[in-house]
PDB file of N, CA and C in Angstrom:
ATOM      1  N   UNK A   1       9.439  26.701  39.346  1.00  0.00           N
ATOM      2  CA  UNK A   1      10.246  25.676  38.702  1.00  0.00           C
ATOM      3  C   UNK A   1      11.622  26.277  38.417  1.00  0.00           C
ATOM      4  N   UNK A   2      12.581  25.488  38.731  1.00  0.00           N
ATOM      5  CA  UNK A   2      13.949  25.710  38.729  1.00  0.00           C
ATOM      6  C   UNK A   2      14.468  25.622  37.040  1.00  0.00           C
ATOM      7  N   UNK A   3      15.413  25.978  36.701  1.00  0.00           N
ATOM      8  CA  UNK A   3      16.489  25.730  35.421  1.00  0.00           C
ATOM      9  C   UNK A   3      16.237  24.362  35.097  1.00  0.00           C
ATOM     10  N   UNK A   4      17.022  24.008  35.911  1.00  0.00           N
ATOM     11  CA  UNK A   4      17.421  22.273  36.267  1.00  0.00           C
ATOM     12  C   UNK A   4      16.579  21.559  35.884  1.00  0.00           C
ATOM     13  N   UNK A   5      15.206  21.898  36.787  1.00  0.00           N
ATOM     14  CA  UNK A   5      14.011  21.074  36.632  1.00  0.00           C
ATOM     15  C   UNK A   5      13.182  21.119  35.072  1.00  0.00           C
ATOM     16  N   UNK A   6      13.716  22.477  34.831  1.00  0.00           N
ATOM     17  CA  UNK A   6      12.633  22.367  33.534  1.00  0.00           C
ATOM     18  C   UNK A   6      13.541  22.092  31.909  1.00  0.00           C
ATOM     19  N   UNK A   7      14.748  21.834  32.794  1.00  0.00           N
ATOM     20  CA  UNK A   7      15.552  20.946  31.133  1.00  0.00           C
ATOM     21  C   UNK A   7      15.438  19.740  31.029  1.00  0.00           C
ATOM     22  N   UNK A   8      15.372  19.497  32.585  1.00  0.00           N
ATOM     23  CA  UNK A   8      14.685  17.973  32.376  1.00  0.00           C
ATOM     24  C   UNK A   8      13.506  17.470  31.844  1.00  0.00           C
ATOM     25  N   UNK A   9      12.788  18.012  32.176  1.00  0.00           N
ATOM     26  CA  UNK A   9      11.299  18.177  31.326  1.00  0.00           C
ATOM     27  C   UNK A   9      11.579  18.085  29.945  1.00  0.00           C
ATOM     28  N   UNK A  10      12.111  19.597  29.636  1.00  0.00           N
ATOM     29  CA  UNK A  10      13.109  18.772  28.105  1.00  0.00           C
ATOM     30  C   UNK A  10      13.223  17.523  27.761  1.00  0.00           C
ATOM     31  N   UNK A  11      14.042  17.523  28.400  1.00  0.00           N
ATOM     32  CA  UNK A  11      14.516  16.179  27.875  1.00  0.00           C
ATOM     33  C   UNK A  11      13.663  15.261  27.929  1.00  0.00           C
ATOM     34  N   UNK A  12      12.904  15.200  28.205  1.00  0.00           N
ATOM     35  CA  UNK A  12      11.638  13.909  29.041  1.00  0.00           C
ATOM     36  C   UNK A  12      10.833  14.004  27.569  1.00  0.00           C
ATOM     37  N   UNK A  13      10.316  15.530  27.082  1.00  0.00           N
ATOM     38  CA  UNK A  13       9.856  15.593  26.072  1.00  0.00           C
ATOM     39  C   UNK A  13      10.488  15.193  24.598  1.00  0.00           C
ATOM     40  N   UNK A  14      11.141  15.775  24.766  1.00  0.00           N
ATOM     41  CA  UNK A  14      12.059  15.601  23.277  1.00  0.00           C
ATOM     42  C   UNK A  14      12.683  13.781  23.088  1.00  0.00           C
ATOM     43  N   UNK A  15      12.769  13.233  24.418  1.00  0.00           N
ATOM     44  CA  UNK A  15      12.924  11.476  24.004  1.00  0.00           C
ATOM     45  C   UNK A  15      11.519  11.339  23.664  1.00  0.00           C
ATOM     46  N   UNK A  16      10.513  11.513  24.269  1.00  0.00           N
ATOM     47  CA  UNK A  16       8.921  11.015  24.255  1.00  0.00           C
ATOM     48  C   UNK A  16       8.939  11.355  22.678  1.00  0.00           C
ATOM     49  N   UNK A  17       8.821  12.589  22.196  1.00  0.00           N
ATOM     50  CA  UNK A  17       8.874  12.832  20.691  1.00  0.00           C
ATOM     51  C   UNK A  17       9.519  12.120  19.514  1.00  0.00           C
ATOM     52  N   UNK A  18      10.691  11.649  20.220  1.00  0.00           N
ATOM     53  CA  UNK A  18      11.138  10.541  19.134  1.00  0.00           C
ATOM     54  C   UNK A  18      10.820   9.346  19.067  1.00  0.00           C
ATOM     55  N   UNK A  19      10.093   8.938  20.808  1.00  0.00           N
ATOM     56  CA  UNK A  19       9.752   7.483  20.509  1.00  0.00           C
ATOM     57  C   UNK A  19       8.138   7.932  19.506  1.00  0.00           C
ATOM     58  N   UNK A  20       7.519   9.103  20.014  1.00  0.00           N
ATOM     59  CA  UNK A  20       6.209   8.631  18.712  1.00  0.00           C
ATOM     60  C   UNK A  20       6.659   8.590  17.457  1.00  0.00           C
ATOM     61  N   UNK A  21       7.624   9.658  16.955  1.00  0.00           N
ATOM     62  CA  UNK A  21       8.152   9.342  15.489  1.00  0.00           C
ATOM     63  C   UNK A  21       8.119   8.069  15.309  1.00  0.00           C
ATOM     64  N   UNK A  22       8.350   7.244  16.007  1.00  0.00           N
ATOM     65  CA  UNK A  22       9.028   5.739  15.422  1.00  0.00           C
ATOM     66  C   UNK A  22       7.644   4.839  15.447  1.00  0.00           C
ATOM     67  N   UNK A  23       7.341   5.380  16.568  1.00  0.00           N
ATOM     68  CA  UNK A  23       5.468   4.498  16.533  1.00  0.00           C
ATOM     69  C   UNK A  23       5.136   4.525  15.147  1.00  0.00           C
ATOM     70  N   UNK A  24       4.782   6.041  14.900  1.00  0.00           N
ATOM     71  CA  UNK A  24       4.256   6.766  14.197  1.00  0.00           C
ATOM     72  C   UNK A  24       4.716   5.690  12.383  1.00  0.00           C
ATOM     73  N   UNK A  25       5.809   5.849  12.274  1.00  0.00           N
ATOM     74  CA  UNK A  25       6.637   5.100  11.260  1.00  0.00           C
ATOM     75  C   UNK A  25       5.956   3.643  11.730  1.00  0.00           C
ATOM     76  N   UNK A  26       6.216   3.286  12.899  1.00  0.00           N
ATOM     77  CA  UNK A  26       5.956   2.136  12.384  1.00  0.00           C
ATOM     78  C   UNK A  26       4.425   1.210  12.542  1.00  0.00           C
ATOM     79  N   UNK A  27       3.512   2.157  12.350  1.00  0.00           N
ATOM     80  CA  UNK A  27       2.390   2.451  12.516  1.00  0.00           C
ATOM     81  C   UNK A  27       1.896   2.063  10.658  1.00  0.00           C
ATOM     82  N   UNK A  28       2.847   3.144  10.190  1.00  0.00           N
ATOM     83  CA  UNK A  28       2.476   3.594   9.018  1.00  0.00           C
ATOM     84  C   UNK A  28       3.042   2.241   8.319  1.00  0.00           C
ATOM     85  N   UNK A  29       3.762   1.354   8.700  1.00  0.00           N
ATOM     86  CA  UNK A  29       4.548   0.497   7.706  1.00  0.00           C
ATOM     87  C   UNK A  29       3.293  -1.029   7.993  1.00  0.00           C
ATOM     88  N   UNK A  30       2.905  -1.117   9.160  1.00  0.00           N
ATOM     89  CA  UNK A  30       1.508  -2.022   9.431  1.00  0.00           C
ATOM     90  C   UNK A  30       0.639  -1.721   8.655  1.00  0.00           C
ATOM     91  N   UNK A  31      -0.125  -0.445   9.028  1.00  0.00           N
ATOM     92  CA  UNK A  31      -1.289  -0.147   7.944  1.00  0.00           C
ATOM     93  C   UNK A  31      -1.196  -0.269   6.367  1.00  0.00           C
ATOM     94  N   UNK A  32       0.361  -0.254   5.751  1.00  0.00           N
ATOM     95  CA  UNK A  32       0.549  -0.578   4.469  1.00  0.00           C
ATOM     96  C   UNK A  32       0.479  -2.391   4.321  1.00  0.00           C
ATOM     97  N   UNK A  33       0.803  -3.079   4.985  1.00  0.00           N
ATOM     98  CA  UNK A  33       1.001  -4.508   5.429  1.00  0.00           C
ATOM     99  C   UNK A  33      -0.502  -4.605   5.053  1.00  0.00           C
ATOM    100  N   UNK A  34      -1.320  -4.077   6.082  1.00  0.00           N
ATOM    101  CA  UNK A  34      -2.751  -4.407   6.071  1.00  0.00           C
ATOM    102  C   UNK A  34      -3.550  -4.174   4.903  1.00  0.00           C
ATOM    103  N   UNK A  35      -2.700  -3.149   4.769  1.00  0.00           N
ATOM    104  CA  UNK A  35      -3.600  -3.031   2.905  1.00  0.00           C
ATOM    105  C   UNK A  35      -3.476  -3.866   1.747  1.00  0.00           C
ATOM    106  N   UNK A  36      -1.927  -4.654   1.909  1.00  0.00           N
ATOM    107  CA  UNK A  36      -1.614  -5.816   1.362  1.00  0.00           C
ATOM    108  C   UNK A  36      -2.343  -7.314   1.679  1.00  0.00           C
ATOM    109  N   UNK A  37      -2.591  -6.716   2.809  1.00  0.00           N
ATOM    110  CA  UNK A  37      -3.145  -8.461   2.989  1.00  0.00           C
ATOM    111  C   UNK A  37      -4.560  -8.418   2.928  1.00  0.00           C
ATOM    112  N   UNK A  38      -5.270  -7.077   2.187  1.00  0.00           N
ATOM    113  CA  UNK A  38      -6.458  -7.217   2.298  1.00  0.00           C
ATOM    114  C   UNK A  38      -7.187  -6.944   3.344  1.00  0.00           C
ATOM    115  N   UNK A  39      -7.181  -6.317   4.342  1.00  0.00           N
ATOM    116  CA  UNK A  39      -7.761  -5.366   5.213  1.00  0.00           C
ATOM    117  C   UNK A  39      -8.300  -4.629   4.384  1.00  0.00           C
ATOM    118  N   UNK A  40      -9.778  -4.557   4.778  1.00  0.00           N
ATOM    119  CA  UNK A  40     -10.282  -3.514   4.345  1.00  0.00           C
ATOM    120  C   UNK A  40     -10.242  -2.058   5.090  1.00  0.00           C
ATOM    121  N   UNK A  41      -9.965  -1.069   4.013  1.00  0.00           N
ATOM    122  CA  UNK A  41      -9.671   0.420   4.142  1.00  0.00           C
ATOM    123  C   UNK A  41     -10.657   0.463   5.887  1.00  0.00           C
ATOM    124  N   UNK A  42     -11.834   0.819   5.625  1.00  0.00           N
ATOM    125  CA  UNK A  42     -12.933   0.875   6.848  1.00  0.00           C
ATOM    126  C   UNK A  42     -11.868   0.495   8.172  1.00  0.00           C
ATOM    127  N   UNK A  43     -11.801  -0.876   7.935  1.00  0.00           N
ATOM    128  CA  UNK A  43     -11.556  -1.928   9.132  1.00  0.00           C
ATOM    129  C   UNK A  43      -9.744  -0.816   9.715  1.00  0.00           C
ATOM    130  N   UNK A  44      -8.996  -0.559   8.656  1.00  0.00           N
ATOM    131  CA  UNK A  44      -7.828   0.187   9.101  1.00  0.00           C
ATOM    132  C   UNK A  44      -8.307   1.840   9.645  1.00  0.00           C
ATOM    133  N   UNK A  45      -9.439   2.463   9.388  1.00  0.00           N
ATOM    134  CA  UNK A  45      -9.711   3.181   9.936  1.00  0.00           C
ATOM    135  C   UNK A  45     -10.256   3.535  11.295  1.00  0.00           C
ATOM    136  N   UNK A  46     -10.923   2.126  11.268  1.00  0.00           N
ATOM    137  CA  UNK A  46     -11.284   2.394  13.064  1.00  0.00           C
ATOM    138  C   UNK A  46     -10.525   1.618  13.828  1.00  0.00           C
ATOM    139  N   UNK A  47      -9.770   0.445  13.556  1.00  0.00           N
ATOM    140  CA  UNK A  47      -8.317   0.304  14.401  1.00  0.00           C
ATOM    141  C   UNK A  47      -7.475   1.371  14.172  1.00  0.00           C
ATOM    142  N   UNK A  48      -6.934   2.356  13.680  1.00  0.00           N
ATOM    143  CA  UNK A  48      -6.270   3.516  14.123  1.00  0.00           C
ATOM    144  C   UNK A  48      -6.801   4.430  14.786  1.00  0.00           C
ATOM    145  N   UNK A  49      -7.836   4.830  14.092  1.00  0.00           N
ATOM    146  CA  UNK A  49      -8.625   6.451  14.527  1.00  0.00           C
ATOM    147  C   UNK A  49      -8.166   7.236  13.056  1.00  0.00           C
ATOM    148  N   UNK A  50      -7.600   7.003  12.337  1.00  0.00           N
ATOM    149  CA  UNK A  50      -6.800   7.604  11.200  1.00  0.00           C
ATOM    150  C   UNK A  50      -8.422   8.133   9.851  1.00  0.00           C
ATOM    151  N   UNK A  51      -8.300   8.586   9.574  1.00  0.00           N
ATOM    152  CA  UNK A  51      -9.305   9.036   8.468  1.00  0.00           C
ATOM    153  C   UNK A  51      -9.084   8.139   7.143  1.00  0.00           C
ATOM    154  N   UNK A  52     -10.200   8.253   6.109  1.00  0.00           N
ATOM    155  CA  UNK A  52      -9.915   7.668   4.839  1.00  0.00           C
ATOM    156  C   UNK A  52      -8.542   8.116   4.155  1.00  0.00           C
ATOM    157  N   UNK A  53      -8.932   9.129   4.615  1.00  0.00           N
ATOM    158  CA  UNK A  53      -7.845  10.042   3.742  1.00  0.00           C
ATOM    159  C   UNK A  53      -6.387  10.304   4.167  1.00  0.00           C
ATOM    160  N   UNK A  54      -6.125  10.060   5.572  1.00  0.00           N
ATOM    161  CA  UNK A  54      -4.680   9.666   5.789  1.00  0.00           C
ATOM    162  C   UNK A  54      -3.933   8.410   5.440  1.00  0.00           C
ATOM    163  N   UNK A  55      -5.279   7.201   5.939  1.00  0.00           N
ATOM    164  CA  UNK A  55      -4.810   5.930   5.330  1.00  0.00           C
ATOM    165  C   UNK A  55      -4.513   5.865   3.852  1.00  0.00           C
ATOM    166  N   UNK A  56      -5.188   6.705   2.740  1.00  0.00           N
ATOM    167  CA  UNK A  56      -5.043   6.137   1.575  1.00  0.00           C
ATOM    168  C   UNK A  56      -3.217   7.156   1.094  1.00  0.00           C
ATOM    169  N   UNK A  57      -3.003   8.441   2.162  1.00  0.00           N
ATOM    170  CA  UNK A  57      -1.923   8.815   1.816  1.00  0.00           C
ATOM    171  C   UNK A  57      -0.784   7.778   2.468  1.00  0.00           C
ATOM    172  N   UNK A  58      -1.341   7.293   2.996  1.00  0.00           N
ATOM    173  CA  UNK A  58       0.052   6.354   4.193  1.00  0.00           C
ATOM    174  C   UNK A  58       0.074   5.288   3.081  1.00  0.00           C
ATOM    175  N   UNK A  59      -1.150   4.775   2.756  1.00  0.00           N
ATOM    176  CA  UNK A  59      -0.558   3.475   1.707  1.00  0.00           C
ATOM    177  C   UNK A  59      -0.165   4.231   0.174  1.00  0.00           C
ATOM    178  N   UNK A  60      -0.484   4.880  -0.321  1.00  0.00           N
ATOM    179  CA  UNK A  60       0.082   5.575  -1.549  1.00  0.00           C
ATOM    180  C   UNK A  60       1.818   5.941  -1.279  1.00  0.00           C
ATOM    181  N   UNK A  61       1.950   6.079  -0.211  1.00  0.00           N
ATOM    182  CA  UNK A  61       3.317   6.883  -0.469  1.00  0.00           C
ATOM    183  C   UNK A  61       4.555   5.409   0.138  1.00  0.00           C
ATOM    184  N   UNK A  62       3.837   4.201   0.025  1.00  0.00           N
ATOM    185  CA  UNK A  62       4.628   2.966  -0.253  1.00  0.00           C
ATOM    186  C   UNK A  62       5.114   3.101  -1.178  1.00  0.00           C
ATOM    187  N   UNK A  63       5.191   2.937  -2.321  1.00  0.00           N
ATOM    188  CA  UNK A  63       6.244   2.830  -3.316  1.00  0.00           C
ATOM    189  C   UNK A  63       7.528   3.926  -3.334  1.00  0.00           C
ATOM    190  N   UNK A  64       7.328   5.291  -2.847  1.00  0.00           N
ATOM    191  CA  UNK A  64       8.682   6.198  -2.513  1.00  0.00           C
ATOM    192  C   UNK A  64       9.612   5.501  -1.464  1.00  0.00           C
ATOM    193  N   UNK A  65       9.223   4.457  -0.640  1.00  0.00           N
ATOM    194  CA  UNK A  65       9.939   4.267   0.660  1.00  0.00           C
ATOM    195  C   UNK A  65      10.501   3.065   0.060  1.00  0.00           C
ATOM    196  N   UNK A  66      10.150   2.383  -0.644  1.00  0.00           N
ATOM    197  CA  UNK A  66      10.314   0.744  -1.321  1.00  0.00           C
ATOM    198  C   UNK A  66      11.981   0.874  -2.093  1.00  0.00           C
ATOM    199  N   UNK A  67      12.089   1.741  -2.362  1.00  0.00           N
ATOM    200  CA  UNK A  67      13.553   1.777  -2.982  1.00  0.00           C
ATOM    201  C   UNK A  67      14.304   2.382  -2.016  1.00  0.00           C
ATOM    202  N   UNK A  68      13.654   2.322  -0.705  1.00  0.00           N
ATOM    203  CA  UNK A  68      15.159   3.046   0.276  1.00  0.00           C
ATOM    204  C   UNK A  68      15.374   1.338   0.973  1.00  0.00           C
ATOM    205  N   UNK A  69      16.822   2.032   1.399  1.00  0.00           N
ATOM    206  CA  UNK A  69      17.348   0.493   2.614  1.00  0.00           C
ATOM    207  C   UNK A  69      16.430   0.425   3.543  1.00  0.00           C
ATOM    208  N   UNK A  70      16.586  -1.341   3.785  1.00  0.00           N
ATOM    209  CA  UNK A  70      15.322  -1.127   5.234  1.00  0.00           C
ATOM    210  C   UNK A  70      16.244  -0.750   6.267  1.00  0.00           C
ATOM    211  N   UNK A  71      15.173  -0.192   7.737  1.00  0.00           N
ATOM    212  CA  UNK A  71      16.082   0.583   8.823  1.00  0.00           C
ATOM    213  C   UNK A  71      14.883  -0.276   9.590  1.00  0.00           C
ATOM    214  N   UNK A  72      16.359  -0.529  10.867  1.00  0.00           N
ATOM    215  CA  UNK A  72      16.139  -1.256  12.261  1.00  0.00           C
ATOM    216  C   UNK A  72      14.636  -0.843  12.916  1.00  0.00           C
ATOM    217  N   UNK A  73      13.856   0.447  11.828  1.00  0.00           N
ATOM    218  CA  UNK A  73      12.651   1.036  12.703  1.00  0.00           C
ATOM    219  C   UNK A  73      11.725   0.947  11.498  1.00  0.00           C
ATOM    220  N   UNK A  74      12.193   0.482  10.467  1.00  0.00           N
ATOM    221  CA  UNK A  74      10.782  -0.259   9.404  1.00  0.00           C
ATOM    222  C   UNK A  74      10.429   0.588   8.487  1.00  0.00           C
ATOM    223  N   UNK A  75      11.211   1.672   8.072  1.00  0.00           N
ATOM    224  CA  UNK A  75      11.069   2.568   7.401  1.00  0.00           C
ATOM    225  C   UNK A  75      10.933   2.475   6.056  1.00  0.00           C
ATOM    226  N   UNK A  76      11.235   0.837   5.095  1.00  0.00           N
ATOM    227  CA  UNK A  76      10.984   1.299   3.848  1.00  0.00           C
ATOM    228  C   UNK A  76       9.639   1.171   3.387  1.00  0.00           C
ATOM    229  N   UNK A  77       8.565   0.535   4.611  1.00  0.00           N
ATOM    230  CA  UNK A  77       7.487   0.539   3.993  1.00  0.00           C
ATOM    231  C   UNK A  77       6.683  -0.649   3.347  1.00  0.00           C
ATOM    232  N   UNK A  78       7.535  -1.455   2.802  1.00  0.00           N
ATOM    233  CA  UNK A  78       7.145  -3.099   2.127  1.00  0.00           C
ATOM    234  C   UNK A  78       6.466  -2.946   0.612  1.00  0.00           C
ATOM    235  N   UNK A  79       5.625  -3.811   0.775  1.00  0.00           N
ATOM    236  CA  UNK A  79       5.209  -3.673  -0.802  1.00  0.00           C
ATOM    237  C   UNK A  79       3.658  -3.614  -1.101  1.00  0.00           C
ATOM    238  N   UNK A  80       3.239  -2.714  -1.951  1.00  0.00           N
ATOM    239  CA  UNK A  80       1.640  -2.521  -2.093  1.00  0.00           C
ATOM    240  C   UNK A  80       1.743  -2.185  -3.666  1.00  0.00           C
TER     241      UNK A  80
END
């Protein structure tokens, strides 16, 4: 593999990495939605794959995001 070839790769990676960040975010701003509307915890665990215990940190840490501006990628989170 050449220079050339493997900055591209780079680059291939490092966009791929930011689009999951944003999944990822906006992943996390649904599963808070769902906890609002009454989804049960269970039911958000096996539509993600996510554990009890990530879901209950993803919806707990709604209220830190609730006082930021919303962003074009859903970042403040909503309301729980």
């Amino acid at each position: 593999m050449d220079k050339r070839s493997l900055a591209q790769l780079a680059g291939r990676f490092r966009d791929t990495e930011a689009r999951a960040e944003i999944l990822r975010q906006e992943l996390a701003v649904a599963i808070r939605q769902a906890d609002v509307d009454g989804v049960a915890q269970k039911d958000i665990c096996e539509a993600t794959g996510y554990t009890r215990q990530q879901v209950r940190r993803i919806v707990k840490a709604a209220p830190e995001r609730d006082s930021a501006p919303a962003t074009p990628t859903g970042h403040n989170g909503g309301t729980s």
